[in-house]
C-alpha atoms as a PDB file:
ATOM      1  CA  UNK A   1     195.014 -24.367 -12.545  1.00  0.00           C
ATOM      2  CA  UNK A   2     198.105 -25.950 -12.371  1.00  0.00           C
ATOM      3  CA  UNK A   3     201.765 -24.903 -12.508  1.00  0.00           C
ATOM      4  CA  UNK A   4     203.004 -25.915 -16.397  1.00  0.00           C
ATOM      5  CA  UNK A   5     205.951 -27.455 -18.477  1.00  0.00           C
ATOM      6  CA  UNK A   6     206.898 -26.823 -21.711  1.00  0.00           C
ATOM      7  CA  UNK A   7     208.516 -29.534 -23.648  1.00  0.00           C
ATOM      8  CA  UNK A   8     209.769 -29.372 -26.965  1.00  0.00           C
ATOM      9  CA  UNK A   9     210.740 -32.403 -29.203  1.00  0.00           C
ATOM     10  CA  UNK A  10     209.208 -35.468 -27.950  1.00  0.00           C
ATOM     11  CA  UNK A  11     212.165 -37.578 -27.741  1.00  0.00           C
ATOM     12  CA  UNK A  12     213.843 -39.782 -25.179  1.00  0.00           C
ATOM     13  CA  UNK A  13     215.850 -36.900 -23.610  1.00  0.00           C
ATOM     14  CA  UNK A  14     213.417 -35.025 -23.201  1.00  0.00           C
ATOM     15  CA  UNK A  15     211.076 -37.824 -22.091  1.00  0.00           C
ATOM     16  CA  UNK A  16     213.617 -38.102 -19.066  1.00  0.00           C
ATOM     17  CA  UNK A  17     214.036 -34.896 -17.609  1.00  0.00           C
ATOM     18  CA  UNK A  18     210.084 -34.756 -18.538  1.00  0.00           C
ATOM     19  CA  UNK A  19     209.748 -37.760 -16.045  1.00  0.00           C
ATOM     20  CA  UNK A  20     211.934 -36.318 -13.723  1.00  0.00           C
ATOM     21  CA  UNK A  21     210.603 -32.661 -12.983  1.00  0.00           C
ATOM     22  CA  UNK A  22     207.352 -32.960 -14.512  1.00  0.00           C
ATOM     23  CA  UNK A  23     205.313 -34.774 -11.532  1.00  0.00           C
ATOM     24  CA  UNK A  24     202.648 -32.306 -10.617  1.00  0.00           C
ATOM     25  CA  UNK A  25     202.177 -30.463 -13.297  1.00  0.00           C
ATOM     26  CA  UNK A  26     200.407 -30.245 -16.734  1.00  0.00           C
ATOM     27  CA  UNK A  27     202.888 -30.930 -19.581  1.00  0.00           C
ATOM     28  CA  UNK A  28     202.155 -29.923 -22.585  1.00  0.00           C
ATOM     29  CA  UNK A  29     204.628 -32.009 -25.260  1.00  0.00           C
ATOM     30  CA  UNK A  30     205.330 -30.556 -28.832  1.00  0.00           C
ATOM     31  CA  UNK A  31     207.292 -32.169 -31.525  1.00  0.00           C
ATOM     32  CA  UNK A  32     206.316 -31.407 -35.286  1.00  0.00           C
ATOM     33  CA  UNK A  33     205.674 -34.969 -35.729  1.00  0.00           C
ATOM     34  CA  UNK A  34     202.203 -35.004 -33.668  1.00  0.00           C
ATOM     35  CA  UNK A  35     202.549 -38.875 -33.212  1.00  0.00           C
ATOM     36  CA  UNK A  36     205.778 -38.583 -31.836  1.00  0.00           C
ATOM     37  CA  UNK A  37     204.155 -36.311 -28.678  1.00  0.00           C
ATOM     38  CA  UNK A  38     201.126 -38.805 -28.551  1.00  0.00           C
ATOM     39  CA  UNK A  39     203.376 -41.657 -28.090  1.00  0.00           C
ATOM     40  CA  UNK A  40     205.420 -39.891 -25.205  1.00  0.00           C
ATOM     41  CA  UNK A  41     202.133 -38.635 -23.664  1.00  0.00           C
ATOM     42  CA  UNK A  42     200.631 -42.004 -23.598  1.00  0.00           C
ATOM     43  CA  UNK A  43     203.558 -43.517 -21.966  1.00  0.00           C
ATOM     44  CA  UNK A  44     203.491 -40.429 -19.005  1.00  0.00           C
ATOM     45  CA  UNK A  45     200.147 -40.393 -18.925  1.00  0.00           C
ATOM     46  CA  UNK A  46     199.799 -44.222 -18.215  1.00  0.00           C
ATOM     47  CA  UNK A  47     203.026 -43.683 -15.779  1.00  0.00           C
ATOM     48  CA  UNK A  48     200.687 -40.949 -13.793  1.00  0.00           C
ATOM     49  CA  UNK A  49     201.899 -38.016 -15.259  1.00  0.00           C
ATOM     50  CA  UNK A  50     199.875 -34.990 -16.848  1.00  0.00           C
ATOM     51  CA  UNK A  51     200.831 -34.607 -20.479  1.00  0.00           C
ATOM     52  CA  UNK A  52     199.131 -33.232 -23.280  1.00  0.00           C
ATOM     53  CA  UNK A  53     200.200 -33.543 -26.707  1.00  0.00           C
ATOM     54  CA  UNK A  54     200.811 -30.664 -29.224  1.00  0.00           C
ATOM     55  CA  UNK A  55     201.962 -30.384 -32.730  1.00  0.00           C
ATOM     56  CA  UNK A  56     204.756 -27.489 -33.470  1.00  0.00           C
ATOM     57  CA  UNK A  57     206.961 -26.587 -35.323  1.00  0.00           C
ATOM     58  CA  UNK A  58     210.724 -24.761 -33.961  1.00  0.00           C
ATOM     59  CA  UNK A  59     211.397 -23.207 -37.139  1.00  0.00           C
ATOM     60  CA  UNK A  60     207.985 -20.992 -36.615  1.00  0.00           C
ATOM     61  CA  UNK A  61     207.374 -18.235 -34.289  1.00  0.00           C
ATOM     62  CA  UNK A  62     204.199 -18.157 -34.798  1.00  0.00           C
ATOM     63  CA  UNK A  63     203.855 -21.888 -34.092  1.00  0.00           C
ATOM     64  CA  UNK A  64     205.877 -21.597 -30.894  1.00  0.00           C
ATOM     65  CA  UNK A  65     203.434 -18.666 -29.184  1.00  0.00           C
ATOM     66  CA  UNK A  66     200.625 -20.404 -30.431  1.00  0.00           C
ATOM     67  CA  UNK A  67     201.970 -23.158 -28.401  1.00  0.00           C
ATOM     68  CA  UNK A  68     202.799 -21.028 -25.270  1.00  0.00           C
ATOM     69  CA  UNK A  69     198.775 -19.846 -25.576  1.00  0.00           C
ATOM     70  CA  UNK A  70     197.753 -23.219 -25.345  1.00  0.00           C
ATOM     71  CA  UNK A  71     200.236 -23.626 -22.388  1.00  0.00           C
ATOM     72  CA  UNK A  72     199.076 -20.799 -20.610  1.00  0.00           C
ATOM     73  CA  UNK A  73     195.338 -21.692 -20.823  1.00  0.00           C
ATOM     74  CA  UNK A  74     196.196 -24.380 -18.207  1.00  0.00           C
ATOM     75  CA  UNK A  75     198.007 -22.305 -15.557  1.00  0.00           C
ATOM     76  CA  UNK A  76     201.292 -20.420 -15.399  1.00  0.00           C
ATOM     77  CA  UNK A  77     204.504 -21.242 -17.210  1.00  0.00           C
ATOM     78  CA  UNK A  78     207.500 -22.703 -14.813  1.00  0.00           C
ATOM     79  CA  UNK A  79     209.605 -25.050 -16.203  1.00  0.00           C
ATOM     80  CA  UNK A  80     210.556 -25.090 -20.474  1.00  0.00           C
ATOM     81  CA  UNK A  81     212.274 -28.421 -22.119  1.00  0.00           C
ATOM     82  CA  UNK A  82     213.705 -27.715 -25.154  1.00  0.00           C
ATOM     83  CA  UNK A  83     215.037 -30.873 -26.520  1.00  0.00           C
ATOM     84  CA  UNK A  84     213.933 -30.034 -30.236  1.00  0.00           C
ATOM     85  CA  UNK A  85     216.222 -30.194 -32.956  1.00  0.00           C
ATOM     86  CA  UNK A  86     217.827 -31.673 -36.462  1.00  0.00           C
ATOM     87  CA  UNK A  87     221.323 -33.729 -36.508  1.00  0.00           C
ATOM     88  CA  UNK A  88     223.684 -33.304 -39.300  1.00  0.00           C
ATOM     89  CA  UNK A  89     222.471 -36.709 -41.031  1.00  0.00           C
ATOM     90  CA  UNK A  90     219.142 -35.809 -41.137  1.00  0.00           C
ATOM     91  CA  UNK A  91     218.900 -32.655 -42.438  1.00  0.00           C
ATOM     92  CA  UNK A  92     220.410 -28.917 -44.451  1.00  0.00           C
ATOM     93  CA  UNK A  93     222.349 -26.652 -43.717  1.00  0.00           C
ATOM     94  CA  UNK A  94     219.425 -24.551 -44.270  1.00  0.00           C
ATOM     95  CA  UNK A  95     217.171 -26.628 -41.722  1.00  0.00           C
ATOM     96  CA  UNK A  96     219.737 -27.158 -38.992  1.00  0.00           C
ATOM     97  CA  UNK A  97     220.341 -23.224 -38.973  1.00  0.00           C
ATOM     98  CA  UNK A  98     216.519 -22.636 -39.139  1.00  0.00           C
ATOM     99  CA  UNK A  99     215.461 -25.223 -36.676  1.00  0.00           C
ATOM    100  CA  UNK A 100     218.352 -25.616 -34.427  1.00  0.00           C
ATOM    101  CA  UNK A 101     219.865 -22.034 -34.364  1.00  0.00           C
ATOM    102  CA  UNK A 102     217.010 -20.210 -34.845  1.00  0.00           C
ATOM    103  CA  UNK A 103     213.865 -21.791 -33.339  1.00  0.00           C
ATOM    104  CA  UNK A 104     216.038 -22.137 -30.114  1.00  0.00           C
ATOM    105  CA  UNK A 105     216.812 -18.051 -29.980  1.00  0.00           C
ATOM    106  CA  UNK A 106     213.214 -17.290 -30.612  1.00  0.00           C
ATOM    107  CA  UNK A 107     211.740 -20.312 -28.327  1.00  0.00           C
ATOM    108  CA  UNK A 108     213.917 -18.927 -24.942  1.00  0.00           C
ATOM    109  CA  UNK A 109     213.072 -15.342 -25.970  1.00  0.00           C
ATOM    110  CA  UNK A 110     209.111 -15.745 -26.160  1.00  0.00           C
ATOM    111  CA  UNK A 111     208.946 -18.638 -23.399  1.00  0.00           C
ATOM    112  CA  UNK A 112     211.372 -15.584 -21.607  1.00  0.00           C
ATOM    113  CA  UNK A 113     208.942 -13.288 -21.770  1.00  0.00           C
ATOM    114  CA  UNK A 114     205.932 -15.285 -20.323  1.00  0.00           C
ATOM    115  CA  UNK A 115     208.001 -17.758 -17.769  1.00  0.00           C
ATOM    116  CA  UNK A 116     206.970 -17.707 -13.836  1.00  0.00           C
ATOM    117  CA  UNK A 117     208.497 -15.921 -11.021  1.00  0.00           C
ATOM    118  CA  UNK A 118     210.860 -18.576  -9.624  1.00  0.00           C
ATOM    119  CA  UNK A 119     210.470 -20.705 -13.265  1.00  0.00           C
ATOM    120  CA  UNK A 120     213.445 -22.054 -14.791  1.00  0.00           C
ATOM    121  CA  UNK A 121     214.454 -23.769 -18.660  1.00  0.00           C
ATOM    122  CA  UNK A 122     217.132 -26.136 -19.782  1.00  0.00           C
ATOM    123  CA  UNK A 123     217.992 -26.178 -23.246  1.00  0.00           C
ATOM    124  CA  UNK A 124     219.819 -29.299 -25.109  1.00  0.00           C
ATOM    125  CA  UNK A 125     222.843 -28.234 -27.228  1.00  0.00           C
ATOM    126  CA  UNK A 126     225.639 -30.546 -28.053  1.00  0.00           C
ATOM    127  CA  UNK A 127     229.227 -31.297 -27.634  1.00  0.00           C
ATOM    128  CA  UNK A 128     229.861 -30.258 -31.245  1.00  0.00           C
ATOM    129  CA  UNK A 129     229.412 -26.281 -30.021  1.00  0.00           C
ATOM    130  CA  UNK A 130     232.841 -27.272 -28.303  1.00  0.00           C
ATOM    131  CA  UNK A 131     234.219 -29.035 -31.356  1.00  0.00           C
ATOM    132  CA  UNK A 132     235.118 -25.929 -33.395  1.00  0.00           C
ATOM    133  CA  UNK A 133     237.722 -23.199 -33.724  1.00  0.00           C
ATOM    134  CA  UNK A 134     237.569 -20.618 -30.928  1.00  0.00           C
ATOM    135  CA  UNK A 135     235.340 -17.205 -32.702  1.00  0.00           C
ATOM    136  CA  UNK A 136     235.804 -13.993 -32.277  1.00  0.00           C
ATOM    137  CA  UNK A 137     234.614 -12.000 -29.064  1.00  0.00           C
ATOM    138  CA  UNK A 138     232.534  -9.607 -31.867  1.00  0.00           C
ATOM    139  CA  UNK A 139     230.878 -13.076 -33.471  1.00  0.00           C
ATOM    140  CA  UNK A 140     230.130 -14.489 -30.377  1.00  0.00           C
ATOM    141  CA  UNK A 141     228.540 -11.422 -29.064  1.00  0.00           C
ATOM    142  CA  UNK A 142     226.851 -11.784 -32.250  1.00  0.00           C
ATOM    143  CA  UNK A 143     225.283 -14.671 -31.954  1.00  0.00           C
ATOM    144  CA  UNK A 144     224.490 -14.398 -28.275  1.00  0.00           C
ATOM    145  CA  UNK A 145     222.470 -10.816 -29.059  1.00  0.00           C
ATOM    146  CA  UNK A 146     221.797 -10.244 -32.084  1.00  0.00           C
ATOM    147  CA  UNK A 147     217.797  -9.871 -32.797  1.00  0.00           C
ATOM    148  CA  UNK A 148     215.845 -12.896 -33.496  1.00  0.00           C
ATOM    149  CA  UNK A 149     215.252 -11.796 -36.675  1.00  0.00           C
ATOM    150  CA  UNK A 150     218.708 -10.772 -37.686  1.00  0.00           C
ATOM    151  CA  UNK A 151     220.162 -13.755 -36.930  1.00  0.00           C
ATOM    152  CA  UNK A 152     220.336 -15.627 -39.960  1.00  0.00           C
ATOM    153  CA  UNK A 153     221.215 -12.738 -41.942  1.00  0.00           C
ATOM    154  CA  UNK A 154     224.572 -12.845 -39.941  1.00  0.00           C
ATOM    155  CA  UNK A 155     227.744 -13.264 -41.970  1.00  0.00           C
ATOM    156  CA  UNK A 156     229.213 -16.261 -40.065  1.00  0.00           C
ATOM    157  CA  UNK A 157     225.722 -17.957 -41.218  1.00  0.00           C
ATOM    158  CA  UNK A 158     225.933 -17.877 -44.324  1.00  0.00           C
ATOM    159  CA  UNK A 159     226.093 -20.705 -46.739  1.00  0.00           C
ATOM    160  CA  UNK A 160     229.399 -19.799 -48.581  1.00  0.00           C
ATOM    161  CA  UNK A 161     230.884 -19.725 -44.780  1.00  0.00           C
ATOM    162  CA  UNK A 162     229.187 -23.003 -43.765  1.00  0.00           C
ATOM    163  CA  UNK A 163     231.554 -26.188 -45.008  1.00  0.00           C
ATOM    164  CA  UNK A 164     228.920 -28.645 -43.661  1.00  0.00           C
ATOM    165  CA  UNK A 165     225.778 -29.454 -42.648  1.00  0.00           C
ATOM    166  CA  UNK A 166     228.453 -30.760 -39.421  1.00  0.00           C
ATOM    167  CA  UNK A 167     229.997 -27.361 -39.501  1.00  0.00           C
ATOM    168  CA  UNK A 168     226.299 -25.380 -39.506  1.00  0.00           C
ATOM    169  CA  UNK A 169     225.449 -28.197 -36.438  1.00  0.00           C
ATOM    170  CA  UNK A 170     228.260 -26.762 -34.698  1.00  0.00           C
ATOM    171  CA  UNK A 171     227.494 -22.741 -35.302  1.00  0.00           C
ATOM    172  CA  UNK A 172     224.124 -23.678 -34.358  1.00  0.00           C
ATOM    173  CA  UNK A 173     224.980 -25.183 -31.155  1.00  0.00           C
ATOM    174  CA  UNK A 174     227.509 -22.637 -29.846  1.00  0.00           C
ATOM    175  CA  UNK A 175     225.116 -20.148 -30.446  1.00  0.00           C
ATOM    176  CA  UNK A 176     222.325 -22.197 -28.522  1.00  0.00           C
ATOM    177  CA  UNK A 177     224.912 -21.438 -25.814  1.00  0.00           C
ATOM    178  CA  UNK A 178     225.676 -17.773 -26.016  1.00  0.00           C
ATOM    179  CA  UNK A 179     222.148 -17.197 -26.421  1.00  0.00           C
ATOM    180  CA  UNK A 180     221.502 -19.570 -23.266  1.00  0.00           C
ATOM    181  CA  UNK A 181     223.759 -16.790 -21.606  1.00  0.00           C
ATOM    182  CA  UNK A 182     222.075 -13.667 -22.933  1.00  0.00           C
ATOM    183  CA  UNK A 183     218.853 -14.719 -22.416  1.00  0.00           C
ATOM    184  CA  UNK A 184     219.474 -15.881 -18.099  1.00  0.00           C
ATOM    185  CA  UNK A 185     219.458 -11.863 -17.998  1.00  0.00           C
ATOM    186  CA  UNK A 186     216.349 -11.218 -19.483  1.00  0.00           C
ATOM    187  CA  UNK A 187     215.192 -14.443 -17.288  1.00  0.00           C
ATOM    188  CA  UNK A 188     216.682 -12.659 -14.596  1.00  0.00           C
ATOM    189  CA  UNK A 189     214.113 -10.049 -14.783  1.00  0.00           C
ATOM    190  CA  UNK A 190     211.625 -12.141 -14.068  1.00  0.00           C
ATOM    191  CA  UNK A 191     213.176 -14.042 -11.195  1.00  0.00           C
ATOM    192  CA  UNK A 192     213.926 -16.819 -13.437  1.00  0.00           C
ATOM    193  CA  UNK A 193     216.880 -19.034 -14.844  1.00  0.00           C
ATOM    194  CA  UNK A 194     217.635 -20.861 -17.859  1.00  0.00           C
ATOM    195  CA  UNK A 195     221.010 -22.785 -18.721  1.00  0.00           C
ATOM    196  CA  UNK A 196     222.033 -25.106 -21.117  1.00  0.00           C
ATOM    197  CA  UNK A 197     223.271 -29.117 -21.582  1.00  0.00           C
ATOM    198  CA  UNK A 198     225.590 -30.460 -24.053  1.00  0.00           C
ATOM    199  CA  UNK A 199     225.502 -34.037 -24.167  1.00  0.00           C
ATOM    200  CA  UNK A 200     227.940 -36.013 -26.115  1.00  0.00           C
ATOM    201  CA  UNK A 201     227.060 -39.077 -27.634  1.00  0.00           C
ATOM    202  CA  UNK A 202     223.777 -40.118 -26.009  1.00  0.00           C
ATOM    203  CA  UNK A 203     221.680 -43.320 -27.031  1.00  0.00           C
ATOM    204  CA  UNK A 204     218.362 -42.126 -28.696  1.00  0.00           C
ATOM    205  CA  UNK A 205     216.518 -42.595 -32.005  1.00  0.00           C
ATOM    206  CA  UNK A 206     218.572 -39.614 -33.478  1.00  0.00           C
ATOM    207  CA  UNK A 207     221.925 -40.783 -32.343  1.00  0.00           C
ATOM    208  CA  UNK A 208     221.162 -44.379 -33.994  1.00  0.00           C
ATOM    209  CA  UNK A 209     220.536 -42.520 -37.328  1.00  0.00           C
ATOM    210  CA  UNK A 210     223.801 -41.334 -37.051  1.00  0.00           C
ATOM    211  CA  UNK A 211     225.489 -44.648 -36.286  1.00  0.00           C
ATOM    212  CA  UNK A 212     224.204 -45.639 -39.688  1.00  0.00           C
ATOM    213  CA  UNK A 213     224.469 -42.277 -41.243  1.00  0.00           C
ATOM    214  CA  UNK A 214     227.522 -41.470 -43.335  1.00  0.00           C
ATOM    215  CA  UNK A 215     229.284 -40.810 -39.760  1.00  0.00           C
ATOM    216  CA  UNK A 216     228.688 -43.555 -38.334  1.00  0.00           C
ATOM    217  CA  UNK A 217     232.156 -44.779 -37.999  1.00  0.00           C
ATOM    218  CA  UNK A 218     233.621 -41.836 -36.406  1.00  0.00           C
ATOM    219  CA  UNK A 219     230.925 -41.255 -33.937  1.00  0.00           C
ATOM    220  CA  UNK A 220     231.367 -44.760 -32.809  1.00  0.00           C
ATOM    221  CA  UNK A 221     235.309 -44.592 -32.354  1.00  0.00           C
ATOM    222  CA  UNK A 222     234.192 -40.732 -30.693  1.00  0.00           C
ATOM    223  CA  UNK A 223     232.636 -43.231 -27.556  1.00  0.00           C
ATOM    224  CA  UNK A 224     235.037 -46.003 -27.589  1.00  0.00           C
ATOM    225  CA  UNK A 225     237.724 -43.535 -27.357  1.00  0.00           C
ATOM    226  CA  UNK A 226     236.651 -41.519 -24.866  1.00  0.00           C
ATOM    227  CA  UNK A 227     237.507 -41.779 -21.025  1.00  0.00           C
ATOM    228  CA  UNK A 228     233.732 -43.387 -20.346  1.00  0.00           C
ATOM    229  CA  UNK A 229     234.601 -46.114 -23.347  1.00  0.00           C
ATOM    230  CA  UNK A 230     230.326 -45.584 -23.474  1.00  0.00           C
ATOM    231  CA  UNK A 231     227.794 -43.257 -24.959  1.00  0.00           C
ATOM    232  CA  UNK A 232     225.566 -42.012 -22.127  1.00  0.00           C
ATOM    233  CA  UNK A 233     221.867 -42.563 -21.634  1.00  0.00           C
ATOM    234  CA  UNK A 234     219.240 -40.220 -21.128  1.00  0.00           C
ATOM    235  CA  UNK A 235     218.641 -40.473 -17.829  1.00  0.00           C
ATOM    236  CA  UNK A 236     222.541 -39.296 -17.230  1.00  0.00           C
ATOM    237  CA  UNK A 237     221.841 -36.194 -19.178  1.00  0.00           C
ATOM    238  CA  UNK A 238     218.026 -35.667 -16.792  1.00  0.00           C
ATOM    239  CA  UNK A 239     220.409 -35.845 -13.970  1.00  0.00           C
ATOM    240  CA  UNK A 240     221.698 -33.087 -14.863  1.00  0.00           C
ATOM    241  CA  UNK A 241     218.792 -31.742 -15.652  1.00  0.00           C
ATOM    242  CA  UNK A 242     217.342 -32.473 -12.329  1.00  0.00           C
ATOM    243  CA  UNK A 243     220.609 -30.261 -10.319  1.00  0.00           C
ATOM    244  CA  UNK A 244     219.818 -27.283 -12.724  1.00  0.00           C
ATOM    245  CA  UNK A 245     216.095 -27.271 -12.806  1.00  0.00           C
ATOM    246  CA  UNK A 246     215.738 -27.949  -8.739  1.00  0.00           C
ATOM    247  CA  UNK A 247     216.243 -25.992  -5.930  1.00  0.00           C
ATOM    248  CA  UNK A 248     220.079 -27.174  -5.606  1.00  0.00           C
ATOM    249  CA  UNK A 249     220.571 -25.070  -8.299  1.00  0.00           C
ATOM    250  CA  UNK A 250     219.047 -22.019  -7.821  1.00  0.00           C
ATOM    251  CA  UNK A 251     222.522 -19.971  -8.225  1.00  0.00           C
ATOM    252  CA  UNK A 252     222.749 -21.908 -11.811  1.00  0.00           C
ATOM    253  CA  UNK A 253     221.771 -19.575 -14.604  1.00  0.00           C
ATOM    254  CA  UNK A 254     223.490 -18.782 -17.777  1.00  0.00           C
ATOM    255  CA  UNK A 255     225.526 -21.738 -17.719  1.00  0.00           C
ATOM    256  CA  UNK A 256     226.271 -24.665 -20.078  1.00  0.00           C
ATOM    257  CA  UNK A 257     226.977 -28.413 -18.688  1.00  0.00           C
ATOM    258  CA  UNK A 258     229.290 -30.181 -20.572  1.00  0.00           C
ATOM    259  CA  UNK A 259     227.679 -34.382 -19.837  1.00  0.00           C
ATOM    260  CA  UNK A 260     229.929 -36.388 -22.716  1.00  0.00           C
ATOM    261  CA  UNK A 261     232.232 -38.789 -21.117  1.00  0.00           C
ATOM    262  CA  UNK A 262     235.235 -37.354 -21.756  1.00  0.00           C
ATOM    263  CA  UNK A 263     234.975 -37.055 -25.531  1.00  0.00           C
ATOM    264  CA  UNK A 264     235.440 -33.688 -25.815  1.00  0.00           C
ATOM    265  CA  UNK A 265     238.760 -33.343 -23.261  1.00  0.00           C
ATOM    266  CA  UNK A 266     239.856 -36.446 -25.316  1.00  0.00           C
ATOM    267  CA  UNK A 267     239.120 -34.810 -28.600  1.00  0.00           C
ATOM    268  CA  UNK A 268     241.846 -32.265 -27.165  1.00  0.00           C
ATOM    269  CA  UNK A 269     244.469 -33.817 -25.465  1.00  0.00           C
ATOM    270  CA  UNK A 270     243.519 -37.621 -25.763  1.00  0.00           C
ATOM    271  CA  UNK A 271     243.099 -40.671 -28.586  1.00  0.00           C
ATOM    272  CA  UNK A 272     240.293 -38.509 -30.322  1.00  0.00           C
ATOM    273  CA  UNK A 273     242.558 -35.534 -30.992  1.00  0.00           C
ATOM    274  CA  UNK A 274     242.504 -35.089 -34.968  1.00  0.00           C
END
């Protein structure tokens, strides 16, 4: 039996931090696209890494525990990946809320439930959960507690209050992060910690699709404006990873990490301010 790590959404961040913390273990590596977590396993595998592939789906609690059964079949539960998730070219309002919002709340609260003694979880948000007017302390509270269940029945997430699939992108990643915060309590129970990264603009697959989404233009004058002048790479964003997932960081829970370049304090008081 052998200590395990979860990984959601078989993708190039996740891929990284994967490769960085994974060494040792078995990894089992979901994405809803099954080919997509065969073609990550093979390259780990062949790299000497332990990584079994698994089809899931975020949106789907009954997909995720079936896929923290399968976990748990090979040994205890200590590290969780979640770099799942929809970007606002690719999908609704009504799948980024589902997937992004959603599937995130209930995959920390199951994966909470199970994780090891000593185990600890990064989640991937995004820079747009800084992007947006401050909300109240009652809707934030909201969206950091409120039951799985409940959560899309909350008025802030509803369609007539949603301008965008950008603006549901955003919702769904602030409450990634105020769930991130609830959640290191319930961790804490267990004697484990989760926190939360928010890259900016970081070269993947998904980022490409929104250089030639309808976007396109102002995500590439976000990087070129920022104090970087770059998007970032993956491996940036696993060195993160590495600091809150290691034992340098073991007084690191609850906490989002802002990895963007700049873009963000530029958005504010720089070029990128609208």
């Amino acid at each position: 039996m052998k200590d395990v790590m979860i990984v959601t959404g078989a993708g190039q961040i996740s891929m990284a931090i994967a490769r960085r913390m994974g060494y040792g273990m078995k990894i089992v590596m979901g994405d809803k696209n099954l080919k997509n977590s065969e073609a990550i396993a093979k390259v780990m595998n062949e790299a000497g890494f332990d990584v079994v592939p698994f089809e899931m789906d975020l949106s789907s609690r009954e997909s995720i525990q079936e896929m923290i059964h399968v976990a748990q079949e090979f040994g205890d539960i200590k590290m969780l990946i979640n770099g799942a998730g929809v970007s606002p070219s690719q999908a609704s309002i009504e799948t980024i809320l589902k997937v992004d919002l959603y599937g995130t709340a209930v995959l920390l609260e199951e994966v909470g439930k199970v994780i090891k003694k000593g185990g600890v979880g990064v989640t991937i948000s995004s820079q747009s959960g800084w992007r947006m007017p401050a909300l109240s302390q009652e809707e934030d509270e909201q969206l950091a507690t409120t039951p799985t269940e409940a959560l899309l029945q909350l008025p802030i997430l509803q369609e007539e209050n949603i301008r965008d699939t950008l603006h549901a992108y955003q919702l769904a990643k602030r409450c990634n992060e105020k769930r991130v915060m609830a959640q290191s309590v319930e961790w804490g129970k267990r004697g484990a910690r989760i926190n939360d990264i928010a890259p900016g603009i970081i070269v993947t697959p998904l980022a490409l699709d929104e250089f030639h989404g309808p976007r396109g233009e102002f995500y590439k004058n976000m990087f070129a404006k920022c104090p970087a002048g770059r998007p970032g790479t993956a491996d940036e964003v696993a060195n993160v990873a590495e600091l809150l997932m290691s034992d340098k960081g073991v007084f690191i829970t609850g906490s989002t990490f802002l990895i963007d370049g700049g873009a963000t304090a530029s958005y504010f008081y720089g070029p990128l301010r609208p």
